[in-house]
C-alpha atoms as a PDB file:
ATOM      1  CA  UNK A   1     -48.347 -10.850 -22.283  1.00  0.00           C
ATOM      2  CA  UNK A   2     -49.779 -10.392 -18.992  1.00  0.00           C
ATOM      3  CA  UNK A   3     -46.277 -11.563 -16.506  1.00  0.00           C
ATOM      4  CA  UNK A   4     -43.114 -11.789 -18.199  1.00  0.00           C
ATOM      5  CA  UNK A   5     -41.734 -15.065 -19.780  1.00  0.00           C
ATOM      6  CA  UNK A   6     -38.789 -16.977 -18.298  1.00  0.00           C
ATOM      7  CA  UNK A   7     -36.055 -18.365 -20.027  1.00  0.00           C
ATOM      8  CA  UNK A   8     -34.192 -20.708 -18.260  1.00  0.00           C
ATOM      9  CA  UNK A   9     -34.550 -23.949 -19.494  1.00  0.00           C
ATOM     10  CA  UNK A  10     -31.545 -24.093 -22.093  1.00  0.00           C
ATOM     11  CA  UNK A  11     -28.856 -24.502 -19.068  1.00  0.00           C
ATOM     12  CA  UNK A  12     -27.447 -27.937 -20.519  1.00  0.00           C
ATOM     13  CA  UNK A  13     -26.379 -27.709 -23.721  1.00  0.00           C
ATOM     14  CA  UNK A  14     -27.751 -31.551 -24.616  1.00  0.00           C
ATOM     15  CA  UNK A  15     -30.967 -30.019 -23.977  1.00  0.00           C
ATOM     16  CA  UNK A  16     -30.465 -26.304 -25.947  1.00  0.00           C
ATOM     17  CA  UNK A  17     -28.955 -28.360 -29.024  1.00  0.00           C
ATOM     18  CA  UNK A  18     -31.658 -30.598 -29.176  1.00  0.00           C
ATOM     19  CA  UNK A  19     -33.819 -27.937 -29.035  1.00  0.00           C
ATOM     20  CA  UNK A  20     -32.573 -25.359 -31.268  1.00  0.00           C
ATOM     21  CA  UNK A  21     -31.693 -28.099 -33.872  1.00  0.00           C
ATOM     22  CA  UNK A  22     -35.809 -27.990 -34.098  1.00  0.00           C
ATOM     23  CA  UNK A  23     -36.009 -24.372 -34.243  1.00  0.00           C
ATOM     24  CA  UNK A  24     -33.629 -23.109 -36.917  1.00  0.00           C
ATOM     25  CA  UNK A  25     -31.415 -24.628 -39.412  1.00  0.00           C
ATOM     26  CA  UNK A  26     -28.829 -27.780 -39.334  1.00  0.00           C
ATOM     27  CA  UNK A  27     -26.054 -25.520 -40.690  1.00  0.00           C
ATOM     28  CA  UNK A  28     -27.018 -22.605 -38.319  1.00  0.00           C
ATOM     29  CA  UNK A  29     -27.444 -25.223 -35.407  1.00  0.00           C
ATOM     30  CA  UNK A  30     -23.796 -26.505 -36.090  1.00  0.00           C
ATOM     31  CA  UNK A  31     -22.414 -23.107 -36.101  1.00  0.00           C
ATOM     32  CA  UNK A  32     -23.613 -22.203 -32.855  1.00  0.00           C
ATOM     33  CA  UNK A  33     -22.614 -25.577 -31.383  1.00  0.00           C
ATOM     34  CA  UNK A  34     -18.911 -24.375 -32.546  1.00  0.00           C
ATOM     35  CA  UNK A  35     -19.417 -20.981 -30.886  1.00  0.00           C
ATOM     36  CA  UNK A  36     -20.712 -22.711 -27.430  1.00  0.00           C
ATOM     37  CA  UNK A  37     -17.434 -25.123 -27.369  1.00  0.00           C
ATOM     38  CA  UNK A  38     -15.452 -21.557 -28.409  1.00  0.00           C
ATOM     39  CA  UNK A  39     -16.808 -20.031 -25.396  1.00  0.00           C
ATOM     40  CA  UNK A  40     -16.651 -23.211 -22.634  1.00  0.00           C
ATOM     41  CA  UNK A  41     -13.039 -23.240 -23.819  1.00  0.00           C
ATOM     42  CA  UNK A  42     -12.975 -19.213 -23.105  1.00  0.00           C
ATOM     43  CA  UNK A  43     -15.178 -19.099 -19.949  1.00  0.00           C
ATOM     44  CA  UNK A  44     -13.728 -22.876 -18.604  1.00  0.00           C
ATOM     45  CA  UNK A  45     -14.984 -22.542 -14.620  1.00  0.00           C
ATOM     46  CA  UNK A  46     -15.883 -19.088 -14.119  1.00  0.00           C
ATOM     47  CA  UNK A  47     -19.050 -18.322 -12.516  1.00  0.00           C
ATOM     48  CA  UNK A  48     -21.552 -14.974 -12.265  1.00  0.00           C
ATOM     49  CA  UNK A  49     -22.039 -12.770  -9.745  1.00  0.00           C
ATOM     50  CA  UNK A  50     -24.828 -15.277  -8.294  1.00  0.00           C
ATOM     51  CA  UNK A  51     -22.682 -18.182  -8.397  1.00  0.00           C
ATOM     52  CA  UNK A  52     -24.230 -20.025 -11.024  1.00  0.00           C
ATOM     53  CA  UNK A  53     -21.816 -21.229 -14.500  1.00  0.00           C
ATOM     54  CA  UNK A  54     -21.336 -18.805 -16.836  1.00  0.00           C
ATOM     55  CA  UNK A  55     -22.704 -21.194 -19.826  1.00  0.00           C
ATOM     56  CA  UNK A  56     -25.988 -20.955 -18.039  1.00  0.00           C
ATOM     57  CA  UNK A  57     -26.073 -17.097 -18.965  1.00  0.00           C
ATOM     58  CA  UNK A  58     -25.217 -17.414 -22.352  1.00  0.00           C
ATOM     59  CA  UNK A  59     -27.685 -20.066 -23.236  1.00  0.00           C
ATOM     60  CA  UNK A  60     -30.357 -18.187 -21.398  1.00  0.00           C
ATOM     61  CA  UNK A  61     -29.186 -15.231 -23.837  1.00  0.00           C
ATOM     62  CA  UNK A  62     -29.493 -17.531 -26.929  1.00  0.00           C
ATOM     63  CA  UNK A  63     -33.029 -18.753 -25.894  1.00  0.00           C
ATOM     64  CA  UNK A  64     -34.221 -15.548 -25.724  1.00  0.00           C
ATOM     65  CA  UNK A  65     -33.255 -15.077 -29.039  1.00  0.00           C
ATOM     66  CA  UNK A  66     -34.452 -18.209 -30.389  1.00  0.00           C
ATOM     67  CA  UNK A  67     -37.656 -19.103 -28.544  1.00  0.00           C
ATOM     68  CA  UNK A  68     -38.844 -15.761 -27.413  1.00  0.00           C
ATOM     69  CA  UNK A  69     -38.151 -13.384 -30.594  1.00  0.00           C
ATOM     70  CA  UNK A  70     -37.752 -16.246 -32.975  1.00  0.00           C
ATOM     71  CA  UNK A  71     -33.971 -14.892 -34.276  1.00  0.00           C
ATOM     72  CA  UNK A  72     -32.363 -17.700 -36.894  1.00  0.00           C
ATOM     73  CA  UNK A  73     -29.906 -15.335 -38.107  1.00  0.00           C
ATOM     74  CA  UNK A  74     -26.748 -17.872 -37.751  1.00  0.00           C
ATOM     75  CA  UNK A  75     -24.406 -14.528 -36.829  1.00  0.00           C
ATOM     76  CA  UNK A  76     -26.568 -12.879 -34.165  1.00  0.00           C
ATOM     77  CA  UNK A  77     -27.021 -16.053 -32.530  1.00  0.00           C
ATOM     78  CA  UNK A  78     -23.127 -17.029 -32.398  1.00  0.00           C
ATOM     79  CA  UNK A  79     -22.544 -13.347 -30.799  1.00  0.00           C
ATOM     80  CA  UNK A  80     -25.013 -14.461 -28.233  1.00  0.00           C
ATOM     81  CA  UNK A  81     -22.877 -17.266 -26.887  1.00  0.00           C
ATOM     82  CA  UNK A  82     -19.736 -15.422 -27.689  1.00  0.00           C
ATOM     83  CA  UNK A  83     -20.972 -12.026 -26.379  1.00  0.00           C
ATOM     84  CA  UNK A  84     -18.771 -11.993 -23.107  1.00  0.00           C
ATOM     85  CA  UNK A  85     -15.777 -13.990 -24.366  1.00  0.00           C
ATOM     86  CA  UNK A  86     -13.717 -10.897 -25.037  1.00  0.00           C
ATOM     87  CA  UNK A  87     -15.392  -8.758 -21.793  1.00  0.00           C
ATOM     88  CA  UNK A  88     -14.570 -11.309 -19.317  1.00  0.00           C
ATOM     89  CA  UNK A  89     -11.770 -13.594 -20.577  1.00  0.00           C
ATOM     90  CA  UNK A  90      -8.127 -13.116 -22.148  1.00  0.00           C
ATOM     91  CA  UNK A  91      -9.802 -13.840 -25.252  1.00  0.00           C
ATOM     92  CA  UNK A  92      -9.915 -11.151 -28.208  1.00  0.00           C
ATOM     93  CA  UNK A  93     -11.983  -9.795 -31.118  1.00  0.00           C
ATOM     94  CA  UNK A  94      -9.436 -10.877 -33.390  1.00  0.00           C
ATOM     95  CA  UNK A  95      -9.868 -14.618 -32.430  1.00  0.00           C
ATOM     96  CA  UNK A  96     -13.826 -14.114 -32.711  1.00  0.00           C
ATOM     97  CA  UNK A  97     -13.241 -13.233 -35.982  1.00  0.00           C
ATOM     98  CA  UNK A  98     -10.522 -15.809 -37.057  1.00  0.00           C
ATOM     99  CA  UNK A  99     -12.834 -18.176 -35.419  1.00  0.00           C
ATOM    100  CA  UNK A 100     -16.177 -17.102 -36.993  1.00  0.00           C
ATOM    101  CA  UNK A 101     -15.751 -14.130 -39.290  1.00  0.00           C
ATOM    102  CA  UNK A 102     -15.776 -10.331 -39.047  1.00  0.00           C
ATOM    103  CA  UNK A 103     -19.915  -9.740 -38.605  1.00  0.00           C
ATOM    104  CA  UNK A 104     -20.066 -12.081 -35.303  1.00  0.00           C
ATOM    105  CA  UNK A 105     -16.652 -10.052 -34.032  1.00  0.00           C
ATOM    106  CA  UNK A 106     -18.205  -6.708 -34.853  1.00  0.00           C
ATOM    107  CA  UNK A 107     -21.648  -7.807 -33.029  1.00  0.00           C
ATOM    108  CA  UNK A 108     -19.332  -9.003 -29.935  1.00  0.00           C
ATOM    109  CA  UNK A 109     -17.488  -5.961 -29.959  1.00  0.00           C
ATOM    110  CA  UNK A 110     -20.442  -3.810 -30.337  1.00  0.00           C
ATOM    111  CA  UNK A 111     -21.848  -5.683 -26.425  1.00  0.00           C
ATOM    112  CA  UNK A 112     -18.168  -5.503 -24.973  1.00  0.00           C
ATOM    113  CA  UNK A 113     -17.693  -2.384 -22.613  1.00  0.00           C
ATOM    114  CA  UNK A 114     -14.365  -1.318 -23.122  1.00  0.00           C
ATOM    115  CA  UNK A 115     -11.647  -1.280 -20.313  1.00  0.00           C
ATOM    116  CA  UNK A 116     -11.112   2.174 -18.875  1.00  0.00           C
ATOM    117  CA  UNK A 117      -8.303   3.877 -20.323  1.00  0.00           C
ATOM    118  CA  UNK A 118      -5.822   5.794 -17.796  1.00  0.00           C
ATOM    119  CA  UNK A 119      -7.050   8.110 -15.634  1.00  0.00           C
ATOM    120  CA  UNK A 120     -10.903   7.094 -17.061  1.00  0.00           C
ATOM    121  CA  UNK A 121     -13.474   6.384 -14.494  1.00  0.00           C
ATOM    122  CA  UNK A 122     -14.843   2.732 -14.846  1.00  0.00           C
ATOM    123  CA  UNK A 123     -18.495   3.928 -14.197  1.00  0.00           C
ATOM    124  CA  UNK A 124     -17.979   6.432 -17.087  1.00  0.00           C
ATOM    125  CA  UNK A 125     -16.914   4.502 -19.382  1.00  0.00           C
ATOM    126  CA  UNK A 126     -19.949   2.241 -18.753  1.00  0.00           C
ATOM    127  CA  UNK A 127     -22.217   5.098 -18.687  1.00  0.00           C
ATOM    128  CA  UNK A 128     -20.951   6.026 -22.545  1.00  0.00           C
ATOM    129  CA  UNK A 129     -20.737   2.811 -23.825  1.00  0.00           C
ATOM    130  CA  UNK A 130     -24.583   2.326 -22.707  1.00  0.00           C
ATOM    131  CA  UNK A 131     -25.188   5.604 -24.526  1.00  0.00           C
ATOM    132  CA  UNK A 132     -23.810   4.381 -27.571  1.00  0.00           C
ATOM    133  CA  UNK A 133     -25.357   1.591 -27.767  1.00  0.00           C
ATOM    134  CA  UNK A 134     -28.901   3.560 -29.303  1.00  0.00           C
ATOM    135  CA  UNK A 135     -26.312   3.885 -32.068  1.00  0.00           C
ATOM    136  CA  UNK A 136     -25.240   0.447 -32.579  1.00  0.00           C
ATOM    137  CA  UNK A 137     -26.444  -1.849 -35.608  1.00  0.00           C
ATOM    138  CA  UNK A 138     -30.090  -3.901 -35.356  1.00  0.00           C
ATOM    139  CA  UNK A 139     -28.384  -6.988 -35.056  1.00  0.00           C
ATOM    140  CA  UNK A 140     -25.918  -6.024 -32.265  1.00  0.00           C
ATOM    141  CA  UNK A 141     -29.107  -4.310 -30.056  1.00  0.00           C
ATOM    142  CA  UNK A 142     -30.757  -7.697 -30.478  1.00  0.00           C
ATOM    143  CA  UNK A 143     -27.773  -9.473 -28.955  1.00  0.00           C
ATOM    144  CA  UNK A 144     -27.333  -6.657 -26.032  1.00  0.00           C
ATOM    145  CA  UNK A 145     -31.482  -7.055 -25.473  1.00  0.00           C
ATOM    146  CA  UNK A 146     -31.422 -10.524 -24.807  1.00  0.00           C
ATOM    147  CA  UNK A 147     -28.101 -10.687 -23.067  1.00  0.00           C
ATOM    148  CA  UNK A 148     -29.527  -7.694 -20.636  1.00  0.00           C
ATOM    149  CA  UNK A 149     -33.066 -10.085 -20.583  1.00  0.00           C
ATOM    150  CA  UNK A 150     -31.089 -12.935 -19.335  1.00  0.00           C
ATOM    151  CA  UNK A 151     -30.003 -10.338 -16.674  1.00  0.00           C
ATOM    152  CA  UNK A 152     -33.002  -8.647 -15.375  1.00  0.00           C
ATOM    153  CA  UNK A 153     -35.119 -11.566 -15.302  1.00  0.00           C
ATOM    154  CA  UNK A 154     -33.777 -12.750 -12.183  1.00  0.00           C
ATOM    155  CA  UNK A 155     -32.750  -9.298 -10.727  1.00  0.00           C
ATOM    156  CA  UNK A 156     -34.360 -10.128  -7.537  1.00  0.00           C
ATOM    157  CA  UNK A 157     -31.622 -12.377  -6.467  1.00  0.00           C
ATOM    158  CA  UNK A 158     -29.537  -9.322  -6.347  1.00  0.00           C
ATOM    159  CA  UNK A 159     -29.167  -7.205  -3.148  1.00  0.00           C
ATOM    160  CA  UNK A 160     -32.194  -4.414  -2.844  1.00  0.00           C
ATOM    161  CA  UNK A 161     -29.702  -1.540  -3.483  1.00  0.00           C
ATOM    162  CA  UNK A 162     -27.904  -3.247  -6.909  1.00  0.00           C
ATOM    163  CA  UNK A 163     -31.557  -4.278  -8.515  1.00  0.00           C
ATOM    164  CA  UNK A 164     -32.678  -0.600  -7.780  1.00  0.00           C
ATOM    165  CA  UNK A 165     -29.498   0.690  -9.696  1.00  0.00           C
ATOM    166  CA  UNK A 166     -29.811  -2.267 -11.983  1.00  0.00           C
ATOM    167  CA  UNK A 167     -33.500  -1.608 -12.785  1.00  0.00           C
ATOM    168  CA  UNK A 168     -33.121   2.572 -13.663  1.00  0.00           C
ATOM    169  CA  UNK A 169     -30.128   1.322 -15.926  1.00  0.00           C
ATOM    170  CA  UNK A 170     -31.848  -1.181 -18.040  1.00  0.00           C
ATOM    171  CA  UNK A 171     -35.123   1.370 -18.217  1.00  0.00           C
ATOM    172  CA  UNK A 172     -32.609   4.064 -18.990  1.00  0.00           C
ATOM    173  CA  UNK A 173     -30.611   2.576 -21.307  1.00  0.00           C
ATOM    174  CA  UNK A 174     -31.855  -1.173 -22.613  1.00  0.00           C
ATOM    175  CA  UNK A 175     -35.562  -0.216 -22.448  1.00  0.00           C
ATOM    176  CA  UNK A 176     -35.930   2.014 -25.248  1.00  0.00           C
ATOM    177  CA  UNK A 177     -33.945  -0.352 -27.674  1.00  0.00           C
ATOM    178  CA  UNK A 178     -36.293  -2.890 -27.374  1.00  0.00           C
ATOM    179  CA  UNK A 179     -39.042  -0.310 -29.477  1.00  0.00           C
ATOM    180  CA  UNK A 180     -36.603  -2.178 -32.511  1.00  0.00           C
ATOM    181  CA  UNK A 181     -38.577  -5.744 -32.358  1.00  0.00           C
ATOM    182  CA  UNK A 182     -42.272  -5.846 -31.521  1.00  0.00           C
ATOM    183  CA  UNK A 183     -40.999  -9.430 -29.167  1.00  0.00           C
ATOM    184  CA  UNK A 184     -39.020  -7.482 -27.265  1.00  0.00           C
ATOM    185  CA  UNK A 185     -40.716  -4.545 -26.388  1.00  0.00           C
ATOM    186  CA  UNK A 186     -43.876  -6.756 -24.940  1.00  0.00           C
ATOM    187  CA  UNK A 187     -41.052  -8.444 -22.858  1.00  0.00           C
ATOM    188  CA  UNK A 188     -39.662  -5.791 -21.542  1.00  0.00           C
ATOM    189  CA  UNK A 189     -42.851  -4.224 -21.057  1.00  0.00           C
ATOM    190  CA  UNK A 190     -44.135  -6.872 -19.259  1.00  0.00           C
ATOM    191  CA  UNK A 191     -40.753  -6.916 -17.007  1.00  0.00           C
ATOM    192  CA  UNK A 192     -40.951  -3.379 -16.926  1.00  0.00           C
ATOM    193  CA  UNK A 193     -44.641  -3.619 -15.070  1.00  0.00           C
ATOM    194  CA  UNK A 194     -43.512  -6.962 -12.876  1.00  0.00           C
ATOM    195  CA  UNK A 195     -40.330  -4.427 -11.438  1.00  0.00           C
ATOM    196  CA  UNK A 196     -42.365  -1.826 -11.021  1.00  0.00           C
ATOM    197  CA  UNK A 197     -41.819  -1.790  -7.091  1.00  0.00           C
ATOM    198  CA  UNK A 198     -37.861  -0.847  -7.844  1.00  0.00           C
ATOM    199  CA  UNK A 199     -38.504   2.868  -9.757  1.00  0.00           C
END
């Protein structure tokens, strides 16, 4: 891989569903259709940093998994969709798991950073959850690697000083998980060398 791959043509759903029905199977395709309505319902009109729908993340996250390292497993790919759900709405792990059973809930919980307790520092608590995550199960790295690929793929739409501090935290942190699947570290190799400029 000589430049890093892009993934972001799944931003409609039509298209993603008509695509990943090709790509893994009907009963795993229906099961993340149910997880993408779970999280519009969740999400409704919020928006990232950069303005853009929060579905569009989420899919991006799911094609990573799908069409770049070729994931079918029906659970890692629901926690994909559902991965901010708990972070970033009212929503909890308990309704995950009512919803879709208690592997997809552990995988979300394993990508949600927790809210600072009292008296915690917010950056702390970040810092330790990032550190924790070289701990974490295979299947829940997979689902932080390609949420944190959706990220850094566009990091130069960020201002200079956030994809500097964005950049040393993903080689710190997301970089050496992705030594797990052979997929990912090429990509992140590859994004590592195109990025280069920000170290």
């Amino acid at each position: 891989m000589g430049r890093v791959e892009l993934f972001v043509s799944w931003h409609e759903w039509g298209r993603a569903e008509a695509e990943l029905g090709q790509l893994v199977p009907a009963e795993t395709a229906a099961r993340v259709g149910e997880a993408v309505r779970f999280a519009i319902a969740w999400h409704g009109d919020q928006r990232r940093p950069t303005g853009a729908p929060y579905l569009d993340h989420l899919l991006e996250a799911l094609e990573v998994l799908v069409r770049g390292a070729g994931v079918t497993d029906a659970d890692v790919l629901c926690a994909a969709v559902l991965h901010d759900v708990v972070e970033d709405t009212p929503c909890t792990l308990e309704q995950v798991s009512a919803a879709f059973g208690p592997q997809v809930a552990e995988l979300v919980g394993w990508v949600t950073i927790p809210e600072p307790g009292p008296g915690q520092d917010k950056s702390e608590v970040k810092q330790a959850y990032l550190r924790r995550l070289r701990d974490a199960p295979a299947r829940a790295r997979l689902v932080k690697l390609a949420d944190r690929a959706s990220n850094v793929q566009t990091l130069r739409n960020l201002g200079s000083d956030r994809q500097r501090s964005y950049f040393a935290q993903t080689v710190t942190y997301i970089v050496p998980l992705a030594g797990m699947d052979p997929w990912f570290a090429r990509w992140y190799a590859a994004w590592q060398r195109d990025f280069a400029d920000l170290a």
